[in-house]
C-alpha atoms as a PDB file:
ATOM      1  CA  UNK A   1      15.656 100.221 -38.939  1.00  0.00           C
ATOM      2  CA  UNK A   2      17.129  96.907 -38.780  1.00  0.00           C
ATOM      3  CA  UNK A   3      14.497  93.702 -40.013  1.00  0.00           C
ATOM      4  CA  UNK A   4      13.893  91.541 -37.239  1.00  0.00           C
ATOM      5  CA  UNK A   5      14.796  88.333 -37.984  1.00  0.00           C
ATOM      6  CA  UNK A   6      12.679  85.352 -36.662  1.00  0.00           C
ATOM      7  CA  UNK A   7      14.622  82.374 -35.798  1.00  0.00           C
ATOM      8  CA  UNK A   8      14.167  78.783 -37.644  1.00  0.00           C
ATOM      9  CA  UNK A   9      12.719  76.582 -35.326  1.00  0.00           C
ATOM     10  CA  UNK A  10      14.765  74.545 -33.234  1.00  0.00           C
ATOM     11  CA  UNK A  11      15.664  71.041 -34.831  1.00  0.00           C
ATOM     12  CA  UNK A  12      15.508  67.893 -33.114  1.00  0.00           C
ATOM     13  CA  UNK A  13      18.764  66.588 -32.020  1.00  0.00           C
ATOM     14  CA  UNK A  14      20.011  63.557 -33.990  1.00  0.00           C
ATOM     15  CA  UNK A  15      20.464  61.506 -30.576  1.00  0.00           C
ATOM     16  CA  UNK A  16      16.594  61.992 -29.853  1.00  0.00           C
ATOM     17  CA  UNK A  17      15.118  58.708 -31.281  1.00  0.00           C
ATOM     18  CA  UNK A  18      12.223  59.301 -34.211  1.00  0.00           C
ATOM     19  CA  UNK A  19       9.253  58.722 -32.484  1.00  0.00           C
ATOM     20  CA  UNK A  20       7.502  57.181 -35.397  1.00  0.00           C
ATOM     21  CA  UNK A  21       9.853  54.546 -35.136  1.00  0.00           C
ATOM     22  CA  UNK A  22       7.985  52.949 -32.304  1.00  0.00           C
ATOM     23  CA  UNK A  23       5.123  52.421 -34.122  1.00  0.00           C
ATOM     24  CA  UNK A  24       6.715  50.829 -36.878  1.00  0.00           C
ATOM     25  CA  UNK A  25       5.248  47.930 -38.091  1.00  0.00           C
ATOM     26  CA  UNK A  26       7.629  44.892 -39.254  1.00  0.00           C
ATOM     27  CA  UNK A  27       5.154  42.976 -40.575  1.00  0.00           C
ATOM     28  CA  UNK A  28       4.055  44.910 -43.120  1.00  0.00           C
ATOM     29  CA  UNK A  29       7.388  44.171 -45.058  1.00  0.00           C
ATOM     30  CA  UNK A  30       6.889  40.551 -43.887  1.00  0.00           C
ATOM     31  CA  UNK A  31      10.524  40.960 -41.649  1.00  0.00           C
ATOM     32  CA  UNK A  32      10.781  39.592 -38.372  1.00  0.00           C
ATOM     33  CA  UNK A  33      11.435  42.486 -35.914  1.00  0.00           C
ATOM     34  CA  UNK A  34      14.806  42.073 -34.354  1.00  0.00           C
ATOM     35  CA  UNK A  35      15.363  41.804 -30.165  1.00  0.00           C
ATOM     36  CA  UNK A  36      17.672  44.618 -29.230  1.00  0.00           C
ATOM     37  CA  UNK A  37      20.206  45.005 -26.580  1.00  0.00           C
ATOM     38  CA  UNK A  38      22.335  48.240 -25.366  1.00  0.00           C
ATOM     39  CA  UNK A  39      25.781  47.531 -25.708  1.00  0.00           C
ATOM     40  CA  UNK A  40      28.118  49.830 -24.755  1.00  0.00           C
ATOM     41  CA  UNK A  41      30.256  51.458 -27.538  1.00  0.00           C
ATOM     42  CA  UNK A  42      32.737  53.817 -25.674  1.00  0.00           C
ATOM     43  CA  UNK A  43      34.357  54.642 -22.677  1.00  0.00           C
ATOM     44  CA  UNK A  44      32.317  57.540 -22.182  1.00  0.00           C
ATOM     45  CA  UNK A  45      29.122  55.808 -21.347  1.00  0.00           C
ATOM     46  CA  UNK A  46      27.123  56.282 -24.296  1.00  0.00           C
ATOM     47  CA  UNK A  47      25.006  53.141 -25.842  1.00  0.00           C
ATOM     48  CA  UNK A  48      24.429  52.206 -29.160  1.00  0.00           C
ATOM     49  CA  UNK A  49      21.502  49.729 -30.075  1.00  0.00           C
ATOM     50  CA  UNK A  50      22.982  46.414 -31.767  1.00  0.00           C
ATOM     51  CA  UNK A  51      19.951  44.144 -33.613  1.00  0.00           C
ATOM     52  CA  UNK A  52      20.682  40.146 -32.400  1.00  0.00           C
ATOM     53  CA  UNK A  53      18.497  37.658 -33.900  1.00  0.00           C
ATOM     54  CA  UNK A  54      16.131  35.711 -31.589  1.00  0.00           C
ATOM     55  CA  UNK A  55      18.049  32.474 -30.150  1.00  0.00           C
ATOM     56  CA  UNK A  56      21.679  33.575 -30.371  1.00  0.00           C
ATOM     57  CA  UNK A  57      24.034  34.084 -27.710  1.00  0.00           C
ATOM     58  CA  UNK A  58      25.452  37.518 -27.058  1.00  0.00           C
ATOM     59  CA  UNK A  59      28.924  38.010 -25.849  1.00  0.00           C
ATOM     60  CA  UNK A  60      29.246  37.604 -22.031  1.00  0.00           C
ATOM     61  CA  UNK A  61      25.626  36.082 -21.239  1.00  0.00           C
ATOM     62  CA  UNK A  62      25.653  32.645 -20.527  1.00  0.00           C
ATOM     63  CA  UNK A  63      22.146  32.268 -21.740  1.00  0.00           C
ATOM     64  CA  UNK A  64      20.677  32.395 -25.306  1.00  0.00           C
ATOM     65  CA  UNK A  65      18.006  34.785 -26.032  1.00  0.00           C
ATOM     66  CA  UNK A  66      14.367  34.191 -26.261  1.00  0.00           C
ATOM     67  CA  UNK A  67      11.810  31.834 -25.256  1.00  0.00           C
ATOM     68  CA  UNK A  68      13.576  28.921 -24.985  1.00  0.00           C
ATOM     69  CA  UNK A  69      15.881  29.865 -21.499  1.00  0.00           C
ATOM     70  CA  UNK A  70      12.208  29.962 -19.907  1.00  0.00           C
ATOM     71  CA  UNK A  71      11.443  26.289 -20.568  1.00  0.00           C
ATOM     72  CA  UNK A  72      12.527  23.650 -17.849  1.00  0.00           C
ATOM     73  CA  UNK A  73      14.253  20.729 -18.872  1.00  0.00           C
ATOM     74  CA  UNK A  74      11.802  17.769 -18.316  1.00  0.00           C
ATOM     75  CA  UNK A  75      12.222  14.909 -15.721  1.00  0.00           C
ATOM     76  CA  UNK A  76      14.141  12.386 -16.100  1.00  0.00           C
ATOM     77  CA  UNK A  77      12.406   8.687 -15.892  1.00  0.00           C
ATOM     78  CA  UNK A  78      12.166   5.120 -17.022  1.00  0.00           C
ATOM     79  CA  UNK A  79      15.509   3.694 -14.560  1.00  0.00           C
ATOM     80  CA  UNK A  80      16.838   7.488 -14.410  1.00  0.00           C
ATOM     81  CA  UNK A  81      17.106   9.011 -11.569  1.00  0.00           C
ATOM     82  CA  UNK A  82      13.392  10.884 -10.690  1.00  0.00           C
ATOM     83  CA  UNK A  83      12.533  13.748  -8.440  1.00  0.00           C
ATOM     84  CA  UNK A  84      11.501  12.927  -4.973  1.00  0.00           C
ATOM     85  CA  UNK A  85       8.141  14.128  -5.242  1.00  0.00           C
ATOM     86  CA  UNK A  86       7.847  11.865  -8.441  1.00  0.00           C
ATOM     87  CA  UNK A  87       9.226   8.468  -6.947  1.00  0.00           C
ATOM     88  CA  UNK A  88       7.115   8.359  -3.303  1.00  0.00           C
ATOM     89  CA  UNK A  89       3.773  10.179  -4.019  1.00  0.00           C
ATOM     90  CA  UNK A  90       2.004   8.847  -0.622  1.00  0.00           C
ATOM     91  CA  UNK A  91       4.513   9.728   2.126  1.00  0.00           C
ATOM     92  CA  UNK A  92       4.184   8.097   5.484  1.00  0.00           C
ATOM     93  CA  UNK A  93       1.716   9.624   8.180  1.00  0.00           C
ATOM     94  CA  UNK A  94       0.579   8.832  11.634  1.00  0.00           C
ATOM     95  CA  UNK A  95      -2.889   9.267  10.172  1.00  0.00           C
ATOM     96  CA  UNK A  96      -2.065   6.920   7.544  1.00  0.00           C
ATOM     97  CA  UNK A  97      -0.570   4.393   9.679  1.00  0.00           C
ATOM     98  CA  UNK A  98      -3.440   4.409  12.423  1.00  0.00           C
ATOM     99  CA  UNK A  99      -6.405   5.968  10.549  1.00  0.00           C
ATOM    100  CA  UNK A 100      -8.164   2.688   9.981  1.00  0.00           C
ATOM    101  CA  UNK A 101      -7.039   1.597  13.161  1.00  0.00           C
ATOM    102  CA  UNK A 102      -8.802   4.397  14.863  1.00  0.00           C
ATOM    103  CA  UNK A 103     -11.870   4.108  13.325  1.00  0.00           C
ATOM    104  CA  UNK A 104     -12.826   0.312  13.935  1.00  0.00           C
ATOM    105  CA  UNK A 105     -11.657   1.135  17.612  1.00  0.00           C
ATOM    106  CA  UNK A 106     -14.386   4.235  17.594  1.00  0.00           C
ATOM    107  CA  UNK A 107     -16.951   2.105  16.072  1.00  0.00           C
ATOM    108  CA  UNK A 108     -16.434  -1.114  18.716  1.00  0.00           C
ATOM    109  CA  UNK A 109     -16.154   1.520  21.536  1.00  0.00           C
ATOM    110  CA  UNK A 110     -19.347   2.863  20.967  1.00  0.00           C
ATOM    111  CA  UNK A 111     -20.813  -0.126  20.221  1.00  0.00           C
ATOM    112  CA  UNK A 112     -19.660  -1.616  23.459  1.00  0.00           C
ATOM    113  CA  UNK A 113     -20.898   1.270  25.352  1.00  0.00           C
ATOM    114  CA  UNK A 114     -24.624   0.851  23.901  1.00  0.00           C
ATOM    115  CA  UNK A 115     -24.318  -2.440  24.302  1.00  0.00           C
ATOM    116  CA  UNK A 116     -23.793  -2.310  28.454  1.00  0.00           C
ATOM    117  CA  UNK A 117     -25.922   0.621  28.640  1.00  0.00           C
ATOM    118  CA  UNK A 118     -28.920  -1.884  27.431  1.00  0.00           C
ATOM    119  CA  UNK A 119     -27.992  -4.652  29.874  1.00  0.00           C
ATOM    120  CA  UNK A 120     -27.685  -2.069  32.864  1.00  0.00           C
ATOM    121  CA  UNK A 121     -31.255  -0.549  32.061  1.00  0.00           C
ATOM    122  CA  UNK A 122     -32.576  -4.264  32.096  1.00  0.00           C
ATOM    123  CA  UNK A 123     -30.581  -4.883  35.351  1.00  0.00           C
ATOM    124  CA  UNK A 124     -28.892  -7.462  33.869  1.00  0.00           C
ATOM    125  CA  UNK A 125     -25.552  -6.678  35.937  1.00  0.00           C
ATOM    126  CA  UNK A 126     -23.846 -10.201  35.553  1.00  0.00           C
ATOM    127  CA  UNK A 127     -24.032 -10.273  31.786  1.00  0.00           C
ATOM    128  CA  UNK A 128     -23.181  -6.195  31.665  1.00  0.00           C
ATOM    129  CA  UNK A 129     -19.720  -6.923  33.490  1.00  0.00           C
ATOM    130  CA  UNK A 130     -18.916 -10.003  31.361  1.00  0.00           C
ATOM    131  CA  UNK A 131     -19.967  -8.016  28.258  1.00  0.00           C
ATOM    132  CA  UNK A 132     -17.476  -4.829  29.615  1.00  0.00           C
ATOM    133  CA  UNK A 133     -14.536  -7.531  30.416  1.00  0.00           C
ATOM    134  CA  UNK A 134     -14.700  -9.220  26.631  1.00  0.00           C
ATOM    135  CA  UNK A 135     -15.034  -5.755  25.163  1.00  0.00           C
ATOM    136  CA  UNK A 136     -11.915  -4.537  26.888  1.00  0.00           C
ATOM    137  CA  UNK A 137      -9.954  -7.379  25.260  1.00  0.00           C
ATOM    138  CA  UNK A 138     -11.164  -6.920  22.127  1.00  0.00           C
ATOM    139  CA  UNK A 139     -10.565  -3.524  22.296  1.00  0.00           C
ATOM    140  CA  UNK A 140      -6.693  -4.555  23.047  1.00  0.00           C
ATOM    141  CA  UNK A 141      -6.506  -6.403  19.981  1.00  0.00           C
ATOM    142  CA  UNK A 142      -8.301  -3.712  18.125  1.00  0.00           C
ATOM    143  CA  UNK A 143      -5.274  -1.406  19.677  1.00  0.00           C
ATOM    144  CA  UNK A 144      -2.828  -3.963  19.082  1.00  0.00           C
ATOM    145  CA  UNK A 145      -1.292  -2.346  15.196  1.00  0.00           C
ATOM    146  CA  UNK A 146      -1.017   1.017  17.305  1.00  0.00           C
ATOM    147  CA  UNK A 147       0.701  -0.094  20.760  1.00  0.00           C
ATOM    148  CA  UNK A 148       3.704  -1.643  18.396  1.00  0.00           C
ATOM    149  CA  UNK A 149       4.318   1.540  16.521  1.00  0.00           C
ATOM    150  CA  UNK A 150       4.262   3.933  18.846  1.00  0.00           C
ATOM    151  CA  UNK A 151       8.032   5.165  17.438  1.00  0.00           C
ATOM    152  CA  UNK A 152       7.917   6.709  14.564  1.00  0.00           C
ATOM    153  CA  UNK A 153      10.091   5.347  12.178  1.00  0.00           C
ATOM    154  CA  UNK A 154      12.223   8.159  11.402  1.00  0.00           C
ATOM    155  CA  UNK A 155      14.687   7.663   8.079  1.00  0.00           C
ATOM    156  CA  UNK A 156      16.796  10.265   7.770  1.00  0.00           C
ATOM    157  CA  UNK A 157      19.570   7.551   5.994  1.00  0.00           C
ATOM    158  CA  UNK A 158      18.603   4.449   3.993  1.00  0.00           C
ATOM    159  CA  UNK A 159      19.557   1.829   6.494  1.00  0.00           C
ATOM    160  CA  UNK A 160      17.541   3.485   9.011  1.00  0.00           C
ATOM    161  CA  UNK A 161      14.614   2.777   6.487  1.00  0.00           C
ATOM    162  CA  UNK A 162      15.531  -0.737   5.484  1.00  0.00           C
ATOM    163  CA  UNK A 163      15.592  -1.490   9.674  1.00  0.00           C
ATOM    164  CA  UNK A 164      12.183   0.039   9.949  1.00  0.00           C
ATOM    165  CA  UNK A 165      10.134  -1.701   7.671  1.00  0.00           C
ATOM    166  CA  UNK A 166      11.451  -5.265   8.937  1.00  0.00           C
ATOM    167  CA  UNK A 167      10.838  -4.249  12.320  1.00  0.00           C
ATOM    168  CA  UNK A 168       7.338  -3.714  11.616  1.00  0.00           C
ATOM    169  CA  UNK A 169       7.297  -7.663  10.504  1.00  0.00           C
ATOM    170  CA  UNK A 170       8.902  -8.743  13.654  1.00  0.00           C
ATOM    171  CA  UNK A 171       5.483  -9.313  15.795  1.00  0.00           C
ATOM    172  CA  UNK A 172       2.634 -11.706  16.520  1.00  0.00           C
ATOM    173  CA  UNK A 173       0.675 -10.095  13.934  1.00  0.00           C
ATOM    174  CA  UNK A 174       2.980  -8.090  12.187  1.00  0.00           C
ATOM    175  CA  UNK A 175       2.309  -4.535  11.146  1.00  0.00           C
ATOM    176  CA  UNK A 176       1.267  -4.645   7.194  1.00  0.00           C
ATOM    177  CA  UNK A 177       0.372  -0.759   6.939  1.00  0.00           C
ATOM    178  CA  UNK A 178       3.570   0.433   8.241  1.00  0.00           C
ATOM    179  CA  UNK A 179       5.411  -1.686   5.862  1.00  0.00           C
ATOM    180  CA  UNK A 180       3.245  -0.760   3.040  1.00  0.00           C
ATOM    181  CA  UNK A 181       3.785   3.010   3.649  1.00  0.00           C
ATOM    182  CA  UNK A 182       7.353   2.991   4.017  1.00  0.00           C
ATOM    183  CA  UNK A 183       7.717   1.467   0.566  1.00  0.00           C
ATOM    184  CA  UNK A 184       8.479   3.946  -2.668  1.00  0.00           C
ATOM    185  CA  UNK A 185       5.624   3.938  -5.866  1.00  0.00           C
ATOM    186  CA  UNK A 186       7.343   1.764  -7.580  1.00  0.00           C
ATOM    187  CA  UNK A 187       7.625  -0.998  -4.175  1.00  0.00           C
ATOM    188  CA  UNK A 188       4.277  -0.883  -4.395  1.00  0.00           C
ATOM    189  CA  UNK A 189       3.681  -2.224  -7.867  1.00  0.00           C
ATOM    190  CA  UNK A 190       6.049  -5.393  -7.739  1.00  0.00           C
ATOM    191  CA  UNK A 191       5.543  -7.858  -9.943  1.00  0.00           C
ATOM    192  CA  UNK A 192       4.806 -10.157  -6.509  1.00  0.00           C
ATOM    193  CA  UNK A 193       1.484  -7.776  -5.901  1.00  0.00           C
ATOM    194  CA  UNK A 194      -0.148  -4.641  -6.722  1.00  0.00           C
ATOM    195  CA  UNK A 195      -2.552  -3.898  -4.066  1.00  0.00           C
ATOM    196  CA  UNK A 196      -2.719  -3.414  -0.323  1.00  0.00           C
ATOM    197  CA  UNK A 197      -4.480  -6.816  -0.010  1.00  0.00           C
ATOM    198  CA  UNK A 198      -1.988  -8.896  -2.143  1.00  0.00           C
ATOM    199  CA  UNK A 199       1.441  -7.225  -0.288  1.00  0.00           C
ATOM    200  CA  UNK A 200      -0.405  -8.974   2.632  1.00  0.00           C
ATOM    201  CA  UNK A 201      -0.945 -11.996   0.959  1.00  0.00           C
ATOM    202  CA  UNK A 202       2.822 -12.187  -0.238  1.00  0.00           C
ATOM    203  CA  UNK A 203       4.231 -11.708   3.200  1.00  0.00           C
ATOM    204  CA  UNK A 204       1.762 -13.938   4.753  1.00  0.00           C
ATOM    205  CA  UNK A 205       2.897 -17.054   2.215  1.00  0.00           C
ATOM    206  CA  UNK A 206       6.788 -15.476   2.443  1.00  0.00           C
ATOM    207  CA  UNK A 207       6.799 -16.066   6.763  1.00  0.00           C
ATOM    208  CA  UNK A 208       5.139 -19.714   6.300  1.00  0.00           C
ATOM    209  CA  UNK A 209       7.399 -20.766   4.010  1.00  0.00           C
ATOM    210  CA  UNK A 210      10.161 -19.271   6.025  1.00  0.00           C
ATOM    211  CA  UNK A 211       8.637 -21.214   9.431  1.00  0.00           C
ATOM    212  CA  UNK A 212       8.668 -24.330   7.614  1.00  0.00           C
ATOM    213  CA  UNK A 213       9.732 -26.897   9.455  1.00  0.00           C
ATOM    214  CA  UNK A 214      11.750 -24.391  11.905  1.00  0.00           C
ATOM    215  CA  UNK A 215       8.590 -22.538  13.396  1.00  0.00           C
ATOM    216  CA  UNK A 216       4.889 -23.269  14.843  1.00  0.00           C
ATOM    217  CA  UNK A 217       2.306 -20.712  12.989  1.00  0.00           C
ATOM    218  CA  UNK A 218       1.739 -18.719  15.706  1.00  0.00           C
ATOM    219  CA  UNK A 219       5.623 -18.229  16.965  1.00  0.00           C
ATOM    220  CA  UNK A 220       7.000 -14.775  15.632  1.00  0.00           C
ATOM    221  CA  UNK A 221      10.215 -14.477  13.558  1.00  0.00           C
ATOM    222  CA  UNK A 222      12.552 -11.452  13.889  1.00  0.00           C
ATOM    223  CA  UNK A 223      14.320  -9.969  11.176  1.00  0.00           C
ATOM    224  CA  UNK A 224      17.465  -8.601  11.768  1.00  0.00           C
ATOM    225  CA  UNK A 225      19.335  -6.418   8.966  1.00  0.00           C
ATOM    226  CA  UNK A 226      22.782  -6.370   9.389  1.00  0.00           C
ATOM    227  CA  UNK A 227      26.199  -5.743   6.626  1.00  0.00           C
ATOM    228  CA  UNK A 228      24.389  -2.117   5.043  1.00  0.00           C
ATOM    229  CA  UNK A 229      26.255  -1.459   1.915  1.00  0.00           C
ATOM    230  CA  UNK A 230      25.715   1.780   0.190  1.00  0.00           C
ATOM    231  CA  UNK A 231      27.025   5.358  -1.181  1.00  0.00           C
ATOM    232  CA  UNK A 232      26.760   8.287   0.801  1.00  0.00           C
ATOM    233  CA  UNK A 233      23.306   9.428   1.033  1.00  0.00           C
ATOM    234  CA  UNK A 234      23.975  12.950   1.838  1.00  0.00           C
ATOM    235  CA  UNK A 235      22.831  15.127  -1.554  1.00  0.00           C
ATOM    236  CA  UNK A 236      21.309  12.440  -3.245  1.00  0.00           C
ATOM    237  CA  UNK A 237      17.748  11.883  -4.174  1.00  0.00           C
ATOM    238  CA  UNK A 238      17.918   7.982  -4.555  1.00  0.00           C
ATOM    239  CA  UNK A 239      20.929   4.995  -3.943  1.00  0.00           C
ATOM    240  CA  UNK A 240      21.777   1.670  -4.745  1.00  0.00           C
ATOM    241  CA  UNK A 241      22.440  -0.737  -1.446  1.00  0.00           C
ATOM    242  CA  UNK A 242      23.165  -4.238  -0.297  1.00  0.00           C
ATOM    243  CA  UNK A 243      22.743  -5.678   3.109  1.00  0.00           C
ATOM    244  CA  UNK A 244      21.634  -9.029   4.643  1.00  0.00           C
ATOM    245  CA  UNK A 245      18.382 -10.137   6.377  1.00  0.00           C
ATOM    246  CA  UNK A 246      18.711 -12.701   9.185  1.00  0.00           C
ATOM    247  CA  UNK A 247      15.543 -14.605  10.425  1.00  0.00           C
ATOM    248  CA  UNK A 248      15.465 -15.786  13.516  1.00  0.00           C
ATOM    249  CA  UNK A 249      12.253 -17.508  15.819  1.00  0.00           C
ATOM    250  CA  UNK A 250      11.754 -15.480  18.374  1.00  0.00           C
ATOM    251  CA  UNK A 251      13.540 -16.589  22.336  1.00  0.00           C
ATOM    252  CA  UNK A 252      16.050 -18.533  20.348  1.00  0.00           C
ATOM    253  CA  UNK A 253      17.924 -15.805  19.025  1.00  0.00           C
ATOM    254  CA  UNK A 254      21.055 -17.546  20.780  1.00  0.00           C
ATOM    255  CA  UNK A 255      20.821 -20.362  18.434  1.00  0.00           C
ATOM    256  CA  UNK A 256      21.468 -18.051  15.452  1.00  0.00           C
ATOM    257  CA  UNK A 257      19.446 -17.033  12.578  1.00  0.00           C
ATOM    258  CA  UNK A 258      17.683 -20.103  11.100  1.00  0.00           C
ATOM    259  CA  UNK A 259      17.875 -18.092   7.649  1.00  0.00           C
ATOM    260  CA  UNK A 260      20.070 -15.477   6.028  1.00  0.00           C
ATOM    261  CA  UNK A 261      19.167 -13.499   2.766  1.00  0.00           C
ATOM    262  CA  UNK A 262      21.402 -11.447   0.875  1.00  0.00           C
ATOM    263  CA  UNK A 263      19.082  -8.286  -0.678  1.00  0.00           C
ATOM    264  CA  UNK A 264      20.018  -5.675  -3.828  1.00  0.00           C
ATOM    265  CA  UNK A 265      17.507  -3.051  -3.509  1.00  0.00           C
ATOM    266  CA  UNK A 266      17.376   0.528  -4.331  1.00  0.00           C
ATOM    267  CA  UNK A 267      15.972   3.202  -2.246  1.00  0.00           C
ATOM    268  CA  UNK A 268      13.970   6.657  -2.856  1.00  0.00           C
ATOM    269  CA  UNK A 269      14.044  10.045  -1.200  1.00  0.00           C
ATOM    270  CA  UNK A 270      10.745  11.158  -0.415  1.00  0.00           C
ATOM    271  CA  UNK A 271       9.222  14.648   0.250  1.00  0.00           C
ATOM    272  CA  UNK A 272       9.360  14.407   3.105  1.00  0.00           C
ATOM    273  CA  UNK A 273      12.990  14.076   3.199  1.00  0.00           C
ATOM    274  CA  UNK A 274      12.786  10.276   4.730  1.00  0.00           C
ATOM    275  CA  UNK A 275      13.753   7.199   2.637  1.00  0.00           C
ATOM    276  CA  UNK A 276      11.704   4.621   1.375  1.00  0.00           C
ATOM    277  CA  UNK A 277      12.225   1.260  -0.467  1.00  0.00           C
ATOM    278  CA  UNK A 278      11.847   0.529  -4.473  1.00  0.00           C
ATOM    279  CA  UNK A 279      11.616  -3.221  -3.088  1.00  0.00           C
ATOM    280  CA  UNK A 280       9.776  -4.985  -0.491  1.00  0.00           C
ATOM    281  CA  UNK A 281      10.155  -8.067  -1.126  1.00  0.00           C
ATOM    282  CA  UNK A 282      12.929 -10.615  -0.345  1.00  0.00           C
ATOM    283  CA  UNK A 283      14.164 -13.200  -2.710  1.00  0.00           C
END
């Protein structure tokens, strides 16, 4: 009778992969492990692994490997050009604008309103209606910053933004906060001033000494910006520009513009998407 013969066992392909290779450890030979990529070797599909050192390029990839393609390049500053978010960090806002506004008219209102509730519940009528008709106006002037910027000043180009913030100047009183906001961070820390308080302070000199000897104190000038020079906006994050102020006293426009300043200023996109000024002042 014939020996049965018991097969050999069944040995592992050489395309299966030796599982004890993944649990190889390259350090204990003090090598670096290599990155691998599948490259393909033939026509047929099949891949063959090919060792590339960390940091070198592989044919057809744009992009080195390892940790450096994961690191941003950093900003650029110091004169460069800067991201928006980087160049205006306080964009403008109706809250901004009228914030302070609105709460010294809250405070008089209700102030006011105790005020003529205590004459009323002495019967002191007379003095309670002369009391309501001097609140009222002070009231208006409390109102007054809001009632002349009712528009928004919308910038979608940089002239519309240089046009804004001297509008805000052309008034009685003119509007300081509005003017402030619509200027870039680095408007706001002129050598001139580098606080709310002294931008103030600057303009309020700058419109006396351009109403001397043209202007009474209390007449209003209105500035006028006219001859915008600049590059395309569209794209761009920030832009060089030229244009001229002219000053005029207000109801004699018709006698021209008792002064005319040429300005250089550059101007910032914000994120917002509106344009503000890297220079409030005027020379």
């Amino acid at each position: 009778m014939d020996e049965h013969v018991i097969p050999p066992a069944h040995e592992p392909s050489e395309a299966i992969a030796d599982a004890s290779s993944l649990f190889h450890d390259a350090g204990q030979k003090g090598e670096k492990s290599p990155r691998h990529e599948q490259t393909p070797v033939d026509a047929g599909g099949s891949y063959d692994i090919q060792d590339t050192p960390e940091g070198e390029t592989i044919p057809g990839r744009s992009m080195p490997i390892g940790p450096s393609t994961t690191k941003k390049a950093p900003l650029e500053r110091s004169g460069m050009r800067m991201e928006p978010s980087e160049a205006v960090e306080h964009v403008w806002t109706r809250w901004g604008e009228w914030g302070g506004t609105i709460t010294a008219l809250a405070i008089a209102a209700g102030g006011l309103f105790m005020l003529i509730y205590l004459l009323l519940s002495w019967d002191v009528y007379g003095l309670a209606f002369f009391m309501f008709l001097a609140g009222v106006v002070f009231l208006s002037y409390l109102a007054y910053p809001i009632m002349i910027t009712l528009e928004r000043p919308v910038r979608v180009t940089p002239e519309q933004a240089v046009k804004d913030y001297y509008a805000a100047l052309s008034h009685h009183f003119p509007h300081y906060r509005r003017m402030w906001l619509l200027l870039g961070d680095r408007g706001k820390v002129d050598s001139s001033f580098a606080s709310f308080e002294g931008f103030k302070g600057y303009w309020n000199k700058k419109l006396a000494d351009l109403r001397l000897g043209k202007a009474s104190g209390m007449t209003p000038l209105r500035f006028s910006v006219d001859d915008f020079r600049s590059p395309k906006s569209s794209g761009l994050s920030s832009i060089e520009a030229s244009y001229t102020v002219h000053v005029s006293v207000r109801g004699k426009q018709d006698s021209g513009p008792i002064h005319s300043i040429k300005v250089k200023a550059s101007l910032v996109k914000g994120p917002d998407r509106m344009w503000y000024l890297d220079h409030g002042t005027l020379p």
